[in-house]
Protein backbone atom coordinates (compact mmCIF):
# COMPACT_ATOMS: atom_id res chain seq x y z
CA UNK A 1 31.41 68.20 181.07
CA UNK A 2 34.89 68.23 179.27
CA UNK A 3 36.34 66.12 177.23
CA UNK A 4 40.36 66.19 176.87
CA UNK A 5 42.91 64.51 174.82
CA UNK A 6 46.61 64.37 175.99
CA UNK A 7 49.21 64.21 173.88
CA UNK A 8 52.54 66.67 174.68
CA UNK A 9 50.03 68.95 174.73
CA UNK A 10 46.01 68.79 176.64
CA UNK A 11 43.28 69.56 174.69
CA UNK A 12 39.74 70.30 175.98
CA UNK A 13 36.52 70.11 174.33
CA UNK A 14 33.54 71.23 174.93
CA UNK A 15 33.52 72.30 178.95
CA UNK A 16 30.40 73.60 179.66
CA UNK A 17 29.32 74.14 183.30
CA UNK A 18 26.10 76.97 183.01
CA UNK A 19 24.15 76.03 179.59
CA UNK A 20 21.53 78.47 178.47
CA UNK A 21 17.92 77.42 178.34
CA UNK A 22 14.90 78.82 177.25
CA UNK A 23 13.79 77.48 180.70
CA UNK A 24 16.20 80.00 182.80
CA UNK A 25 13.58 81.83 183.70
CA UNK A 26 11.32 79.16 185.43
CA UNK A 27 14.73 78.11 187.15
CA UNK A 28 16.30 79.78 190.73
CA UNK A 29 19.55 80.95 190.44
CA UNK A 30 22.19 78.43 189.85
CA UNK A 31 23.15 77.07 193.95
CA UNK A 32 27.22 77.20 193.13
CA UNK A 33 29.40 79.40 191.61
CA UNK A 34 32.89 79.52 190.07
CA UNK A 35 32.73 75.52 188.56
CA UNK A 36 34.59 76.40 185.54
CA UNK A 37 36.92 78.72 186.84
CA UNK A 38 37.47 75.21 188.94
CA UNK A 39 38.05 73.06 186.69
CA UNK A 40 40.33 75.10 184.56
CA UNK A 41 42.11 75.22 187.44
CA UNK A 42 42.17 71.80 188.46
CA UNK A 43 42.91 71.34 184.56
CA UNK A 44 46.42 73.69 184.85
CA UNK A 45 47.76 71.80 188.07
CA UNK A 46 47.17 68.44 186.63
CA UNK A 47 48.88 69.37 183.20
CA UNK A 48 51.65 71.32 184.34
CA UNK A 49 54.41 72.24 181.93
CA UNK A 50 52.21 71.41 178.99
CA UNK A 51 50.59 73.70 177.11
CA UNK A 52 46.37 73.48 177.15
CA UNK A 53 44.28 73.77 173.93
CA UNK A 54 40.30 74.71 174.41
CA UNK A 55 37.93 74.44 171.82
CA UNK A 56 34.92 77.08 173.28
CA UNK A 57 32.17 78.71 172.21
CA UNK A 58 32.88 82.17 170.98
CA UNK A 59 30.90 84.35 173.83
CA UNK A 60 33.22 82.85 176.22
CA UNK A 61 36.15 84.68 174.85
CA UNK A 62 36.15 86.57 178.37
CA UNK A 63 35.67 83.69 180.71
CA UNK A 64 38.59 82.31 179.07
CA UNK A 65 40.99 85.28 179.04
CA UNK A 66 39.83 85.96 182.75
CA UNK A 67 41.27 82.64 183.31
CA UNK A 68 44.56 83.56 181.76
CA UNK A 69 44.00 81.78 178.16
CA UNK A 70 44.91 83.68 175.07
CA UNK A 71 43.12 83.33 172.10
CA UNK A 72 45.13 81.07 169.35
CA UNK A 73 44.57 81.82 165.54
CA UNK A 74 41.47 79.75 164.80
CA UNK A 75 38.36 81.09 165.92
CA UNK A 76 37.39 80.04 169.22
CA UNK A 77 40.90 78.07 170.74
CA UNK A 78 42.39 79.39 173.37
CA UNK A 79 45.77 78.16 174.76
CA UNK A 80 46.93 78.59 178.29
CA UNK A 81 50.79 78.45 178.50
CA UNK A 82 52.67 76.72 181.81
């Protein structure tokens, strides 16, 4: 789920795609793979040329760099420059 604002620049909040769960365990192994890698793609090509904002969850901080997002000033926003 993401929720994104577009000014000049796109701003997503909140994109969560795996959620941990006490109930994991209980749970097979997630079916796909690679959904927010997706996204954030899908995410680049339709806001190309602008610069994306993401508002994440700290533990991510690798996901997000992975994904070629550098981490801005405030705790937990990333950018991703066109």
């Amino acid at each position: 789920m993401a929720q994104v604002n577009v000014t000049d620049t796109a701003e997503i909040e909140y994109l969560q795609v795996k959620p941990n769960s006490p109930m994991d365990s209980f749970f097979k192994k997630y079916k796909f793979s690679h959904i927010g890698t997706g996204m954030l793609d899908s995410m680049k090509k339709i806001f190309k040329g602008k610069q994306i904002f993401l508002y994440s969850n700290p533990r991510a901080v690798g996901f997000y760099r992975k994904n070629g997002f550098k981490e801005y000033p405030l705790q937990a926003k990333f950018v991703y420059d066109a």
